[in-house]
N, C-alpha and C. Protein backbone atom coordinates (compact mmCIF):
# COMPACT_ATOMS: atom_id res chain seq x y z
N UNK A 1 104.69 -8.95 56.99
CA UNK A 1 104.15 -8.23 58.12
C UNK A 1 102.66 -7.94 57.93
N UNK A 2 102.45 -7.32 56.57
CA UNK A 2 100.71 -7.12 56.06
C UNK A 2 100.03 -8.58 56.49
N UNK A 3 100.47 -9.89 56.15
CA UNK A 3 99.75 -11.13 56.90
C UNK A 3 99.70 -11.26 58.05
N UNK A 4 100.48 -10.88 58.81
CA UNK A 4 100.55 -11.14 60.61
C UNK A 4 99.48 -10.01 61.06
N UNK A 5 99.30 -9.31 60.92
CA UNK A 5 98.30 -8.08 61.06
C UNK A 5 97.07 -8.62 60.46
N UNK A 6 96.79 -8.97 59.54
CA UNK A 6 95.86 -9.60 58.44
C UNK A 6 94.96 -10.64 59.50
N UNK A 7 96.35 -11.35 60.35
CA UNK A 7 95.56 -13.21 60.80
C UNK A 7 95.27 -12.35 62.46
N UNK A 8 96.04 -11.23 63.22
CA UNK A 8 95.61 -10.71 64.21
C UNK A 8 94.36 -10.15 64.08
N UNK A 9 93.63 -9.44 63.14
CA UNK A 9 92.63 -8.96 63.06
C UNK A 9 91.27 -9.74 62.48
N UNK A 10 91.79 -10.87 61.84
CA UNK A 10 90.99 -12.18 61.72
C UNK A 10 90.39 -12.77 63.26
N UNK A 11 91.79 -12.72 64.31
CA UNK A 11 91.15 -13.53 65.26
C UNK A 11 90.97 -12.52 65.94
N UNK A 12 90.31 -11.01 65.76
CA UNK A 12 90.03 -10.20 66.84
C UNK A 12 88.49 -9.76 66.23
N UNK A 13 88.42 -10.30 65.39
CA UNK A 13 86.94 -10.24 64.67
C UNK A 13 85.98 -11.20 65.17
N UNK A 14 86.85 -12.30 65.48
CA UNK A 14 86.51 -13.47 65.65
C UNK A 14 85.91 -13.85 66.86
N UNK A 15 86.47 -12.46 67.87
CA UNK A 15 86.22 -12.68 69.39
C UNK A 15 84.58 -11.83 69.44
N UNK A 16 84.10 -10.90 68.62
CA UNK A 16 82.81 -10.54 68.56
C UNK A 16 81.94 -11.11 67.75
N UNK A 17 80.84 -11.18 67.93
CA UNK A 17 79.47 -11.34 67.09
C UNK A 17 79.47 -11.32 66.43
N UNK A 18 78.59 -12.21 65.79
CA UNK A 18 77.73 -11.42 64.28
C UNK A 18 76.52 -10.51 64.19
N UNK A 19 76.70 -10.08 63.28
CA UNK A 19 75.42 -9.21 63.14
C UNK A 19 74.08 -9.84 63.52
N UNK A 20 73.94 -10.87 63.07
CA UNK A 20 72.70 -11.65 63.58
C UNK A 20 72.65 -11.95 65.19
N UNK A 21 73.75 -12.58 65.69
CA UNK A 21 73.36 -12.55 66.86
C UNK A 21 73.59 -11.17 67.78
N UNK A 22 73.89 -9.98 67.16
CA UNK A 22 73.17 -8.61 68.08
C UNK A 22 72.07 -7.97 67.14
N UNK A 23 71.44 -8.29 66.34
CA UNK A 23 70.24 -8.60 65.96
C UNK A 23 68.98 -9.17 66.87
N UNK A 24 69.53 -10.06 67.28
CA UNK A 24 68.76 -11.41 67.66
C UNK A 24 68.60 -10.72 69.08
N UNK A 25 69.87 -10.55 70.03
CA UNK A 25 69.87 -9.94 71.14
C UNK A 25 69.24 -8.55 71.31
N UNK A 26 68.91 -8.25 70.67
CA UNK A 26 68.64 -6.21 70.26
C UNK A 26 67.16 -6.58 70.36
N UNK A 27 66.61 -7.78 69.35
CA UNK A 27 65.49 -7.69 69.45
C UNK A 27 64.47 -8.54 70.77
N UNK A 28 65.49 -9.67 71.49
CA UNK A 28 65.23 -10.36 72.13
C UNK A 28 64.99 -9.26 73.67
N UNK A 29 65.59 -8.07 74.11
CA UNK A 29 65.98 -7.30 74.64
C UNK A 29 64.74 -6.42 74.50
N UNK A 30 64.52 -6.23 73.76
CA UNK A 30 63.06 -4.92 73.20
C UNK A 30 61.70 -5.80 73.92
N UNK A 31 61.79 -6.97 73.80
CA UNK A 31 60.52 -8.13 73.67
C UNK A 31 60.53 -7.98 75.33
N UNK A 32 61.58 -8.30 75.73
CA UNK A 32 61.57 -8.34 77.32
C UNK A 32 61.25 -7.13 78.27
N UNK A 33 61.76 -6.30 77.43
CA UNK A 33 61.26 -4.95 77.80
C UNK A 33 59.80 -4.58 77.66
N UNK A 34 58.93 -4.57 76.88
CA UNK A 34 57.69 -4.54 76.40
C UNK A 34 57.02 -5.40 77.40
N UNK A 35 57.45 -6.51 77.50
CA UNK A 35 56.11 -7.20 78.34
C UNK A 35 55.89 -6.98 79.80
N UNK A 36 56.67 -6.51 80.66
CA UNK A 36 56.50 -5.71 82.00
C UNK A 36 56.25 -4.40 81.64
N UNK A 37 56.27 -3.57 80.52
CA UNK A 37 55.93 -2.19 80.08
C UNK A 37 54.29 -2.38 80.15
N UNK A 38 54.07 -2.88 79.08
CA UNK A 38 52.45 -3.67 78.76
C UNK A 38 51.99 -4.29 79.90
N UNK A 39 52.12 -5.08 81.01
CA UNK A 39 51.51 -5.32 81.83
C UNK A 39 51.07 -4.48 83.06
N UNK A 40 52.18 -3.30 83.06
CA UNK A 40 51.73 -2.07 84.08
C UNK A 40 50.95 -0.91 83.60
N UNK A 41 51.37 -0.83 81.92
CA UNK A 41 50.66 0.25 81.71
C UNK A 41 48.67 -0.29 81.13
N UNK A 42 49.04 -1.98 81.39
CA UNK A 42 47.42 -2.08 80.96
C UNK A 42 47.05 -3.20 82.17
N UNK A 43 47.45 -2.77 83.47
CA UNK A 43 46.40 -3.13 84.28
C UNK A 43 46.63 -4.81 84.53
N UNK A 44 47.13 -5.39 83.80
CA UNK A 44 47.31 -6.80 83.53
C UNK A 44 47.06 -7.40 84.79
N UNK A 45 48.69 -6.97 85.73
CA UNK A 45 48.64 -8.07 87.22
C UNK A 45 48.47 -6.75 88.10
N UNK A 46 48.77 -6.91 89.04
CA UNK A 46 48.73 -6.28 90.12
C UNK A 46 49.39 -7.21 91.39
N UNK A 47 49.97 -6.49 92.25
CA UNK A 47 50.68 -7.18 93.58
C UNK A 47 52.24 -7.76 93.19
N UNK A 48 52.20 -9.18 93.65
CA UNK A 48 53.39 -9.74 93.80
C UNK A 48 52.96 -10.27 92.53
N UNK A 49 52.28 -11.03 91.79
CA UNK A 49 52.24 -11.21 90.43
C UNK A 49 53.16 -10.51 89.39
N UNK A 50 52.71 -9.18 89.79
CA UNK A 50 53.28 -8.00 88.73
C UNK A 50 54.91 -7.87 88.91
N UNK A 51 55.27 -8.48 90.30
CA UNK A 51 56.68 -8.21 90.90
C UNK A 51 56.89 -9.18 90.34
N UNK A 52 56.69 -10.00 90.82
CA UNK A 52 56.98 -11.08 89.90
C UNK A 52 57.93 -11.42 88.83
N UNK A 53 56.66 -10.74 87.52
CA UNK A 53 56.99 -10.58 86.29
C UNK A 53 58.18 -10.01 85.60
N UNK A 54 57.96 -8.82 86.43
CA UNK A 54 58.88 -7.90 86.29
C UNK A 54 60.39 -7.97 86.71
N UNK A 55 60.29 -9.24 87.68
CA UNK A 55 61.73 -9.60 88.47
C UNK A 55 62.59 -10.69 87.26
N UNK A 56 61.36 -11.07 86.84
CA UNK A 56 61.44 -12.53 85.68
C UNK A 56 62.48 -11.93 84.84
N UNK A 57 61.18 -10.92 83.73
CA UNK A 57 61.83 -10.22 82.99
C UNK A 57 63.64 -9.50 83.37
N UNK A 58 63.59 -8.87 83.91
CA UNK A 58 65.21 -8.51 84.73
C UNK A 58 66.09 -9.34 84.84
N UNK A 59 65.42 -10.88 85.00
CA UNK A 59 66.85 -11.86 85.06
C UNK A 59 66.93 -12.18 83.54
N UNK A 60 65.71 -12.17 82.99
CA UNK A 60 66.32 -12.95 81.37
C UNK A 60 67.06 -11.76 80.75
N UNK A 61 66.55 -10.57 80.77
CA UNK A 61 67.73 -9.50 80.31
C UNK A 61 68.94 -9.10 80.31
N UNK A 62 69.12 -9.98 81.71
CA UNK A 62 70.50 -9.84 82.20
C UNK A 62 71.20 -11.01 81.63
N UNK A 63 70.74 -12.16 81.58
CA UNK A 63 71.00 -13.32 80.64
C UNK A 63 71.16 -12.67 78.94
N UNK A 64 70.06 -11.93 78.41
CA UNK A 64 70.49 -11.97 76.98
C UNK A 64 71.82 -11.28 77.12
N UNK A 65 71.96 -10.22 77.82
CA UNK A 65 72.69 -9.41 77.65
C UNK A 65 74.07 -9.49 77.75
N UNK A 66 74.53 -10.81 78.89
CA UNK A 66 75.37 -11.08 79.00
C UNK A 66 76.02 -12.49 77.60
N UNK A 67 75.19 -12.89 77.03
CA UNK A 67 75.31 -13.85 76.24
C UNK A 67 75.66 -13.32 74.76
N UNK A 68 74.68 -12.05 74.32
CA UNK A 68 74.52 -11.61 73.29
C UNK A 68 75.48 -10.68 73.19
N UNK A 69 75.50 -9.94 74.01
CA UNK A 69 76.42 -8.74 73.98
C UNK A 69 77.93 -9.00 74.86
N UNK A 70 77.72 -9.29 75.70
CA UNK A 70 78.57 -9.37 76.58
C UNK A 70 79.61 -10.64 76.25
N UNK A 71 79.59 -11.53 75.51
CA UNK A 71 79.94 -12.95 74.81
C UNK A 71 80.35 -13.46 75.86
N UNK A 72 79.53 -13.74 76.91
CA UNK A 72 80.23 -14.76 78.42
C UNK A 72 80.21 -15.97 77.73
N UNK A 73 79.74 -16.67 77.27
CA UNK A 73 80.42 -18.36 76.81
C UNK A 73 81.61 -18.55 75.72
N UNK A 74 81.72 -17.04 75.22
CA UNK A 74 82.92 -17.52 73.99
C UNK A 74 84.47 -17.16 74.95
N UNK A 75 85.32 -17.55 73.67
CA UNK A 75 86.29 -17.25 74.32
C UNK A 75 87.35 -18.11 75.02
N UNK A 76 88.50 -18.55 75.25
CA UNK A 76 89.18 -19.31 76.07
C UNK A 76 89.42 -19.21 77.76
N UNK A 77 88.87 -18.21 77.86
CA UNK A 77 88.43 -18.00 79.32
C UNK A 77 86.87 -17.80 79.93
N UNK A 78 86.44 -18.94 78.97
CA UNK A 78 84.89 -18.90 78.82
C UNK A 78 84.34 -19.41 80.40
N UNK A 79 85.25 -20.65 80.94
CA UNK A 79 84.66 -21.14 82.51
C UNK A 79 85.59 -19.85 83.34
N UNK A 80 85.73 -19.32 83.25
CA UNK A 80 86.73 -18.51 84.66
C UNK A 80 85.66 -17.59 84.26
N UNK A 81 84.84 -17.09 83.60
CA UNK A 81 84.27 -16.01 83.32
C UNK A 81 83.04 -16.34 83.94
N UNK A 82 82.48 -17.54 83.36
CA UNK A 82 81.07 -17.94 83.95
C UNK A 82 81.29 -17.80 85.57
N UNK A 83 82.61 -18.88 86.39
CA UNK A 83 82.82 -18.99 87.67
C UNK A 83 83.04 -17.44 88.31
N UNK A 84 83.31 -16.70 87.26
CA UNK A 84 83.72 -15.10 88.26
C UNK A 84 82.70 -14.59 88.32
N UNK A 85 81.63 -14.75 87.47
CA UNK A 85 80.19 -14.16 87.41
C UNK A 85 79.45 -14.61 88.77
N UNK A 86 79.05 -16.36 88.75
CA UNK A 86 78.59 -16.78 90.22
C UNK A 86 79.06 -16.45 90.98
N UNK A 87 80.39 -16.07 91.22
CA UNK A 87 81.00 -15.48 92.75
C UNK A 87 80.52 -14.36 92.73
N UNK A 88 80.59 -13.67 91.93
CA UNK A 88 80.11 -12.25 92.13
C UNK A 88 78.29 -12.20 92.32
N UNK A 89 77.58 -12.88 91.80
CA UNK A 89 76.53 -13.10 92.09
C UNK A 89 75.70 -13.09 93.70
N UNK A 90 76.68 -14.75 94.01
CA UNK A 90 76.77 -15.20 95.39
C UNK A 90 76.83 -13.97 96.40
N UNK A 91 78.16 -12.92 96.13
CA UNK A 91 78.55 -12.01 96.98
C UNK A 91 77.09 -11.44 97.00
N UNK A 92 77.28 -10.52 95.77
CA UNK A 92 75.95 -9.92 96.02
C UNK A 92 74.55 -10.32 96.63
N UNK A 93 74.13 -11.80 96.57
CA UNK A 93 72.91 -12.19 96.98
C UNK A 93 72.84 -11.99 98.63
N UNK A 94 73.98 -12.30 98.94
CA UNK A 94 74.45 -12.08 100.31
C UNK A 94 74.55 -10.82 101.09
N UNK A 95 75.22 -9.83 100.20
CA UNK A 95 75.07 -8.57 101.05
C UNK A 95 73.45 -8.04 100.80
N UNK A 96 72.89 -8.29 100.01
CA UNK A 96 71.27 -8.04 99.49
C UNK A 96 70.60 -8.21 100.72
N UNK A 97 70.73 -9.79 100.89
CA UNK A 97 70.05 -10.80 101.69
C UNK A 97 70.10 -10.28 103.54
N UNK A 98 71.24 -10.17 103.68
CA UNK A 98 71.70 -9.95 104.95
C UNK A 98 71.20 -8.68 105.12
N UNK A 99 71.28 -7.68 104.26
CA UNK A 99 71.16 -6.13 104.34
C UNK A 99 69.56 -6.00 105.05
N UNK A 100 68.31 -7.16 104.00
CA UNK A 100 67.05 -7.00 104.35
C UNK A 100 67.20 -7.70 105.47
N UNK A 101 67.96 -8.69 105.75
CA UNK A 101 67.42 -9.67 106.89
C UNK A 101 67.50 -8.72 108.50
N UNK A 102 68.31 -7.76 108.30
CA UNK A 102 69.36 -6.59 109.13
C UNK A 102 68.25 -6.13 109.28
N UNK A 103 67.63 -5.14 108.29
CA UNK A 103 66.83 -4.39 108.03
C UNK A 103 65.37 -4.69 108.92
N UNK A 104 64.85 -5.72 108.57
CA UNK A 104 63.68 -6.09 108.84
C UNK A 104 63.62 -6.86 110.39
N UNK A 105 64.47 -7.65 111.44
CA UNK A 105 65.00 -8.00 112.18
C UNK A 105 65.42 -7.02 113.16
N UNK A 106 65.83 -6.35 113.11
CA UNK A 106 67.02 -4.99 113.54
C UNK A 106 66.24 -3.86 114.25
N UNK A 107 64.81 -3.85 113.93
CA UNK A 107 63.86 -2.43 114.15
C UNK A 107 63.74 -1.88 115.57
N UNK A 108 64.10 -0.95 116.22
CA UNK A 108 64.05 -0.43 117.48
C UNK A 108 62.26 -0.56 117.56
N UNK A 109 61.54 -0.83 118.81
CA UNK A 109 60.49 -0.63 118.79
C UNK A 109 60.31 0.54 119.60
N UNK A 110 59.13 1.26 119.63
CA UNK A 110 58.89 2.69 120.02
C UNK A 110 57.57 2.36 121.08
């Protein structure tokens, strides 16, 4: 029974990280953070440049985060995970999208 417990906790170790890669993510995460910090607090861009940047930064974070921390490619339900992510994505881009298109379209004039 001590082995069956032994090989369950082998493969439940197995389903998280290593230290290096939330290392890697921890620090990859700090870096992304810093460089839209540093560009507003020193003037860098300004406008849609700065939006920009800052939009950039937000998607790769959301990428480390989901990779590093979140382990979306490991796993045996590694494609149902990726495919549930784009749907959920999709949804969202859509109610986003529609919400401004509503928004901006929609205006009573006075």
């Amino acid at each position: 029974m001590a082995q069956q417990h032994h090989g369950d906790s082998a493969s439940h170790d197995a389903s998280h990280g290593s230290l290096k890669s939330y290392v890697i993510g921890f620090l990859l995460s700090i870096v992304l953070t810093i460089i839209p910090v540093a560009a507003v607090m020193n003037h860098m861009l300004e406008g849609k440049p700065l939006l920009i940047l800052i939009l950039a930064m937000a998607i790769l974070q959301f990428a480390v985060q989901l990779v590093f921390f979140m382990h979306l490619k490991e796993g045996e339900n590694a494609r149902w995970n990726i495919m549930a992510l784009i749907l959920g994505m999709i949804i969202l881009l859509t109610i986003v999208a529609g919400s401004i298109w509503i928004m901006t379209y929609n205006q009573v004039a006075h």
